[in-house]
C-alpha atoms as a PDB file:
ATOM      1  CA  UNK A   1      29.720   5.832  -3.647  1.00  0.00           C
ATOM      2  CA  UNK A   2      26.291   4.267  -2.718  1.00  0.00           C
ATOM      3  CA  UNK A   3      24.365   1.436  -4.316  1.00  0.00           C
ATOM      4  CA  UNK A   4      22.015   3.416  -5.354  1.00  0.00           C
ATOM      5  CA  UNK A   5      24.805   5.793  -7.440  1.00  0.00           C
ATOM      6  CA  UNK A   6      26.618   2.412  -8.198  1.00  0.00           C
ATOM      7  CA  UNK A   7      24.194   0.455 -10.222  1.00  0.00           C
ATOM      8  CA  UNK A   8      23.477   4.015 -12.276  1.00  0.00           C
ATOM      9  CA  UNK A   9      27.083   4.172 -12.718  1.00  0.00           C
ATOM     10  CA  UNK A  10      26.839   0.615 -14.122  1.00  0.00           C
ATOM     11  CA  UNK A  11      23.619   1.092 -16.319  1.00  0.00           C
ATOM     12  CA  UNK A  12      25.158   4.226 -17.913  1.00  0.00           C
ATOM     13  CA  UNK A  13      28.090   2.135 -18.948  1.00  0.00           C
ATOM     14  CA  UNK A  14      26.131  -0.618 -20.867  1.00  0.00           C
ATOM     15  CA  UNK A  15      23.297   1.429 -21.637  1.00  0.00           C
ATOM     16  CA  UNK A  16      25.203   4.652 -22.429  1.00  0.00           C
ATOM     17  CA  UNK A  17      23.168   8.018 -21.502  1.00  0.00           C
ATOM     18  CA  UNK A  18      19.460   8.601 -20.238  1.00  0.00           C
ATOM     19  CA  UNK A  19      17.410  10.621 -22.146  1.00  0.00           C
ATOM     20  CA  UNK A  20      16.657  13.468 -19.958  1.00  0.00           C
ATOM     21  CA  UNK A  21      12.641  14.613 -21.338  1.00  0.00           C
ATOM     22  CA  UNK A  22      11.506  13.476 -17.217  1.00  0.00           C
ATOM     23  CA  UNK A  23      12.967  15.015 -14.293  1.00  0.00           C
ATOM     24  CA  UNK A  24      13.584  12.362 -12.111  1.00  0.00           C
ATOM     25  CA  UNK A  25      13.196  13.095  -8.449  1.00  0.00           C
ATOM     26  CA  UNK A  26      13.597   9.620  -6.464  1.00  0.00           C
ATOM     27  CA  UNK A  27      12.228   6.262  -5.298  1.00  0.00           C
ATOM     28  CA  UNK A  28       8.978   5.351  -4.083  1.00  0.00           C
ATOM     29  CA  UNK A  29       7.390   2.159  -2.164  1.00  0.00           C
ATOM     30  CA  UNK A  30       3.709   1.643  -3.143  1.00  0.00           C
ATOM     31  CA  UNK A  31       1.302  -1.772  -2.987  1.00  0.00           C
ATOM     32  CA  UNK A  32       1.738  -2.073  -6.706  1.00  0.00           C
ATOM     33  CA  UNK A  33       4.177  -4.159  -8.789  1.00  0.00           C
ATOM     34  CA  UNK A  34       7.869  -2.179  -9.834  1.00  0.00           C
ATOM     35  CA  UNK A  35       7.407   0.863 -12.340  1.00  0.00           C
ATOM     36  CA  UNK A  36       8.010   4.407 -13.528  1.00  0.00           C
ATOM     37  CA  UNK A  37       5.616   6.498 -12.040  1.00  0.00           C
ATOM     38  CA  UNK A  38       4.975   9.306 -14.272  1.00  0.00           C
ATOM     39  CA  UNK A  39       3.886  13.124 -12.899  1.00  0.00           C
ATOM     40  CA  UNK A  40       2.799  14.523 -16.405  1.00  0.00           C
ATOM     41  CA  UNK A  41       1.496  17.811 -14.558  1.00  0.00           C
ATOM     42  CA  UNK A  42       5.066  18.818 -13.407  1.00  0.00           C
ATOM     43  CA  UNK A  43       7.128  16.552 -16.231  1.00  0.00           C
ATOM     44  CA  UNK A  44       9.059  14.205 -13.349  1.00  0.00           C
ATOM     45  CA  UNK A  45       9.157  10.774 -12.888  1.00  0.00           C
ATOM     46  CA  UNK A  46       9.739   8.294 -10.390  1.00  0.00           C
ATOM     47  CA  UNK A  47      11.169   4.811  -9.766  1.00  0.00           C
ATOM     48  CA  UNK A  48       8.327   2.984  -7.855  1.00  0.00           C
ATOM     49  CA  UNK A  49       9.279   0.175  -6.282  1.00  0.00           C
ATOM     50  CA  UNK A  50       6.678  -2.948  -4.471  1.00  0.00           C
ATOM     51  CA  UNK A  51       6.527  -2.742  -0.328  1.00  0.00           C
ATOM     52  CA  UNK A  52       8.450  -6.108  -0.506  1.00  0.00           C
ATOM     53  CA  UNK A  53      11.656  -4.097  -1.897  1.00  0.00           C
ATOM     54  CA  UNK A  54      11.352  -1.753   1.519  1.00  0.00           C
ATOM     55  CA  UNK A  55      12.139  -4.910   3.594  1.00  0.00           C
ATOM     56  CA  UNK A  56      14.308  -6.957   0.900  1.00  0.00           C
ATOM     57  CA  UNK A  57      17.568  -5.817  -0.215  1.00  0.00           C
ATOM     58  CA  UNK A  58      17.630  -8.611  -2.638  1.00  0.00           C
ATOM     59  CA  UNK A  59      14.397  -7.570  -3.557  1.00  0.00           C
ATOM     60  CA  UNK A  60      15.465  -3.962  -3.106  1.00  0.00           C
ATOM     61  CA  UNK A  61      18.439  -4.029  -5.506  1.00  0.00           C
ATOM     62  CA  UNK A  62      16.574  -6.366  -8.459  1.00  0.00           C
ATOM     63  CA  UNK A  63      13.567  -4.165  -9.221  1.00  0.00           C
ATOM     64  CA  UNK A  64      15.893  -1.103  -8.875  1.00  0.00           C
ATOM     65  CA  UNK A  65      18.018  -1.786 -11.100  1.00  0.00           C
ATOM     66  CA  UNK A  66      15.082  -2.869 -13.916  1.00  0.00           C
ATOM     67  CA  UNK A  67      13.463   0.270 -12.959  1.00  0.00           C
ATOM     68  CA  UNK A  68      16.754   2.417 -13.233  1.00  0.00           C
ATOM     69  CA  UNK A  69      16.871   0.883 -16.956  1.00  0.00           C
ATOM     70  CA  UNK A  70      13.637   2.406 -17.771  1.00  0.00           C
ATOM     71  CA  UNK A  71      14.213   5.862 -16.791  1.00  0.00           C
ATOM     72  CA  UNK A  72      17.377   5.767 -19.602  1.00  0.00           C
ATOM     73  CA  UNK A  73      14.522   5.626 -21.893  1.00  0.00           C
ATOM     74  CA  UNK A  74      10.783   6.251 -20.682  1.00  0.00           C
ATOM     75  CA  UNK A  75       7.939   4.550 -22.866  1.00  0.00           C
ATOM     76  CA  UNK A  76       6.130   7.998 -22.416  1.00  0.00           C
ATOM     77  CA  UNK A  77       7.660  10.932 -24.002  1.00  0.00           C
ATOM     78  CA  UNK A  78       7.391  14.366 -22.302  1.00  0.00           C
ATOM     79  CA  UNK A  79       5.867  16.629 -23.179  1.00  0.00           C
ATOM     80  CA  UNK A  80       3.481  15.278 -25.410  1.00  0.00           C
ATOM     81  CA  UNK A  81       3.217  11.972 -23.490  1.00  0.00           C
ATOM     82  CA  UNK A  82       3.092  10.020 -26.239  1.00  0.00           C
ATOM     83  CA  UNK A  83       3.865   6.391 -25.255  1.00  0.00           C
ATOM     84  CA  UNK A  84       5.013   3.414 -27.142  1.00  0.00           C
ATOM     85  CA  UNK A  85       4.724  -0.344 -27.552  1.00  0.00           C
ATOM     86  CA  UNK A  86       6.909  -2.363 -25.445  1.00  0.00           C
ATOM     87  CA  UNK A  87       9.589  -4.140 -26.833  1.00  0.00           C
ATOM     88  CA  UNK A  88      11.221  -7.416 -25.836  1.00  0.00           C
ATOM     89  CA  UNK A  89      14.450  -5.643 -26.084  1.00  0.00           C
ATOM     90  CA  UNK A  90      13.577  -2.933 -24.075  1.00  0.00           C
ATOM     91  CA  UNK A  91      12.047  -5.867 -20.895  1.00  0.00           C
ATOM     92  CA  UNK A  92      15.027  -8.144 -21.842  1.00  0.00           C
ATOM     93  CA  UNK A  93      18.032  -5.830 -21.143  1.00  0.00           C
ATOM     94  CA  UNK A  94      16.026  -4.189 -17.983  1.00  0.00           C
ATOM     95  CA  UNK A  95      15.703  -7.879 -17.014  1.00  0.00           C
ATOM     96  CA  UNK A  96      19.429  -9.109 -17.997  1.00  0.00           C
ATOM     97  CA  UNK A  97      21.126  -5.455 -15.903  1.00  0.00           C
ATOM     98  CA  UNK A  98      18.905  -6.489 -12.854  1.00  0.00           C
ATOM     99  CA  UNK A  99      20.430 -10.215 -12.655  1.00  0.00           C
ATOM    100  CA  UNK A 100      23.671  -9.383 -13.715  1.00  0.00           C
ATOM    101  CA  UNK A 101      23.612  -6.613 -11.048  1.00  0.00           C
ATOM    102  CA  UNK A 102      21.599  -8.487  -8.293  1.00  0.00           C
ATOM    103  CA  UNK A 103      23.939 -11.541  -8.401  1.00  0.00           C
ATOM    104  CA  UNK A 104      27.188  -9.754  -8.592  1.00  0.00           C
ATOM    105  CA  UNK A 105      26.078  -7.535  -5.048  1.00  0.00           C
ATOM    106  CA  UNK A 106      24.833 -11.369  -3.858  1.00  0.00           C
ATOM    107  CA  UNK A 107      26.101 -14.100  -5.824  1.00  0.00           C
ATOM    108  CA  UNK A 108      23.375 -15.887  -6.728  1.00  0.00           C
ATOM    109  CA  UNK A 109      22.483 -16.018 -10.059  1.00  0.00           C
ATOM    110  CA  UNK A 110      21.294 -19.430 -10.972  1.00  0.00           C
ATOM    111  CA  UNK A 111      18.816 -18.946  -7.891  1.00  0.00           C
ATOM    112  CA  UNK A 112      17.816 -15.775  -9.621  1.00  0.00           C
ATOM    113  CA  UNK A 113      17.499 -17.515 -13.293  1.00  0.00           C
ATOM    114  CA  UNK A 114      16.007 -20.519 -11.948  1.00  0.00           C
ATOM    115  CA  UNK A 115      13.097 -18.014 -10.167  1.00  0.00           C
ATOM    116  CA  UNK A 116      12.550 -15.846 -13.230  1.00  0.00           C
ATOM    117  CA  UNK A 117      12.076 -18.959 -15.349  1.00  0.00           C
ATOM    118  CA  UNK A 118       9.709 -20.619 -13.457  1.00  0.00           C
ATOM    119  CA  UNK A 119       7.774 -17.482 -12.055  1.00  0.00           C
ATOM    120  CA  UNK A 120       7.956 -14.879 -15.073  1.00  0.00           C
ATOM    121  CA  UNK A 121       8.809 -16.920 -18.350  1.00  0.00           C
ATOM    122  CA  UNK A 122       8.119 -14.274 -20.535  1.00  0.00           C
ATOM    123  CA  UNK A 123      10.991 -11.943 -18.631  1.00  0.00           C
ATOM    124  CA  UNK A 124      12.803 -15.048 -18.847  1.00  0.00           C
ATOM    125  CA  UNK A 125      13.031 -15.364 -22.304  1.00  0.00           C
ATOM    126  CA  UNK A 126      13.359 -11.588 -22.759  1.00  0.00           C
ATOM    127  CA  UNK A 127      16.802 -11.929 -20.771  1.00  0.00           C
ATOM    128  CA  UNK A 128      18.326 -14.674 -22.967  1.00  0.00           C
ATOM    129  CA  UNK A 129      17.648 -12.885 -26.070  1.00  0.00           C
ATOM    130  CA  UNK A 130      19.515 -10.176 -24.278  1.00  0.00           C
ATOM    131  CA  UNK A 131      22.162 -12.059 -23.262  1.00  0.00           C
ATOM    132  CA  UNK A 132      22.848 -13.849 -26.639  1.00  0.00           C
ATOM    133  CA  UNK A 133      23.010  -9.736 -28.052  1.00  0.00           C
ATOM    134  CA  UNK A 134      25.508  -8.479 -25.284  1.00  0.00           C
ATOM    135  CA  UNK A 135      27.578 -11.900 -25.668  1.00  0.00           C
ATOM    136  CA  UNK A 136      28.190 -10.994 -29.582  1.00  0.00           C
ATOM    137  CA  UNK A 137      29.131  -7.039 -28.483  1.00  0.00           C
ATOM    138  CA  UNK A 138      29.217  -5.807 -25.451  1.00  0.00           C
ATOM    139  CA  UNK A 139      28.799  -2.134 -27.081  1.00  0.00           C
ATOM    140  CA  UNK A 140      25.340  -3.438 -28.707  1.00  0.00           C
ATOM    141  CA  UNK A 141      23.324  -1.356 -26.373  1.00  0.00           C
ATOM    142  CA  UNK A 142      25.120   1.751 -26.700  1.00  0.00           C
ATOM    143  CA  UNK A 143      25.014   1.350 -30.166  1.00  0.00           C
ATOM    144  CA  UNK A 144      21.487   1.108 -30.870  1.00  0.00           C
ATOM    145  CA  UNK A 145      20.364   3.647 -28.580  1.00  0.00           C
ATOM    146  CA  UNK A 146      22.824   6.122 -30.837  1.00  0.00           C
ATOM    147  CA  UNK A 147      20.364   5.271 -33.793  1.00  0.00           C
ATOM    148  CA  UNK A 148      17.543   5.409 -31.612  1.00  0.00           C
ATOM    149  CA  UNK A 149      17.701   6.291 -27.739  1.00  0.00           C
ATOM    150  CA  UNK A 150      14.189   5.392 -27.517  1.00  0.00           C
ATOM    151  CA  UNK A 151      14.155   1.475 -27.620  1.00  0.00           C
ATOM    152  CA  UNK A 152      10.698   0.955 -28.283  1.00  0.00           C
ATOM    153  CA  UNK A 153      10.931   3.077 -31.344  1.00  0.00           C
ATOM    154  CA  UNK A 154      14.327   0.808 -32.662  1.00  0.00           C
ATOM    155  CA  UNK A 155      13.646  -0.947 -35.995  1.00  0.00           C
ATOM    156  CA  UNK A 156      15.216  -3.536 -37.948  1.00  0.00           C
ATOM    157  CA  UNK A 157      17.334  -1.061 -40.164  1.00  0.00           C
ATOM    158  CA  UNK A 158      19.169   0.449 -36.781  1.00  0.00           C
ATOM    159  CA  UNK A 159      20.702  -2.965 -36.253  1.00  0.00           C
ATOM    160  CA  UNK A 160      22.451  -2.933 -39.289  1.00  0.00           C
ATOM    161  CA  UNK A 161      23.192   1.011 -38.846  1.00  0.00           C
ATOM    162  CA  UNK A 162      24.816  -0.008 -35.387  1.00  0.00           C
ATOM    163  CA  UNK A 163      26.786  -2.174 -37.472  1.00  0.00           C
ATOM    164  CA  UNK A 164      25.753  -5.227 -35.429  1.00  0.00           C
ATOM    165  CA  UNK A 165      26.483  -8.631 -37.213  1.00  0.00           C
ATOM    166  CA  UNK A 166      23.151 -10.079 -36.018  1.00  0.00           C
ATOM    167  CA  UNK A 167      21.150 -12.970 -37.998  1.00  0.00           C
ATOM    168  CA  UNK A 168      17.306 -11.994 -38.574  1.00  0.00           C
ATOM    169  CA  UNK A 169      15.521 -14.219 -36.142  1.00  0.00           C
ATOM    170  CA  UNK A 170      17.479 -12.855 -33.242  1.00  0.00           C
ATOM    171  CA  UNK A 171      16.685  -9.310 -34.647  1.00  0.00           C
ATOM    172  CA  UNK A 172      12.961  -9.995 -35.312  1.00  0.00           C
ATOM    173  CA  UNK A 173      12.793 -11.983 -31.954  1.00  0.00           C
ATOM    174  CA  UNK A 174      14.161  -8.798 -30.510  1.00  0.00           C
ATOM    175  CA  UNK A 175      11.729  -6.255 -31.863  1.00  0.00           C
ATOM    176  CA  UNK A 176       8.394  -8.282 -31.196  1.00  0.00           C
ATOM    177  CA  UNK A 177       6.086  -6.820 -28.510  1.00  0.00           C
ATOM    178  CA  UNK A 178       6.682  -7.792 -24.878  1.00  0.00           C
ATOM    179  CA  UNK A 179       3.592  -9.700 -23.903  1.00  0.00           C
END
């Protein structure tokens, strides 16, 4: 099995499965910061990853997998492209499957905490809110994305569907917009 088949292995276990609206059809470099790269003319999609990540497997392996948890669940629908509002859920657990997956390939998680702290706060933040929902149930992911496989579109009423035992402020804290 490959890294690349790995960490999808890995993201369909905590995130259960993609939605499949895109047709994905590979990785990209460009001089551009890590995204989905949409193709709205054919309906695929892309991981796009920055020219650092060519040269860095560290690099490589982080943005891939945050990228990798985007495609489970594009922000732009297809076909009527609709997009939605990020949530901090939606940045946190892309953000908490690249560290977790990142330090278990290289062991070096409090490096990569102590970086994303000082360097992207807001991502930061996102993660531990993450964190604190995966620590309660380790299913939490898989069972909000059965009420609503689109994460941007999850609201406070799917929590308590999923039957998560969450208090409010970590629910609200969840569903603000990523800024």
């Amino acid at each position: 099995m490959s890294l690349e088949e790995k960490i999808f292995q890995d993201a369909n276990d905590l995130l259960g499965d993609p939605i499949k609206d895109w047709e994905f059809f590979g990785i990209e470099f460009n001089d551009d910061s890590p995204h989905l790269l949409y193709y709205p003319e054919e309906g695929k999609i892309a991981i796009s990853l920055s020219l650092e990540a060519k040269n860095n497997e560290v690099q490589y392996v982080f943005q891939l997998a945050h990228e990798l948890c985007h495609l489970f669940y594009p922000s732009i629908e297809f076909p009527s492209l609709k997009k939605s509002e990020m949530l901090v859920i939606n940045e946190g657990i892309s953000t908490y499957f690249s560290i977790k997956t990142t330090s278990s390939v290289y062991k070096n998680e409090e490096y990569l905490l102590k970086n994303l702290k000082n360097n992207s706060n807001n991502y930061y933040q996102a993660f531990k809110l993450v964190d604190q929902l995966i620590k309660i149930d380790l299913n939490s992911i898989k069972k909000l994305r059965l009420q609503q496989a689109r994460l941007n579109y999850l609201k406070k009423n799917d929590f308590q569907n999923a039957q998560l035992a969450l208090d409010s402020e970590l629910i609200d804290s969840l569903l603000k917009p990523f800024q």
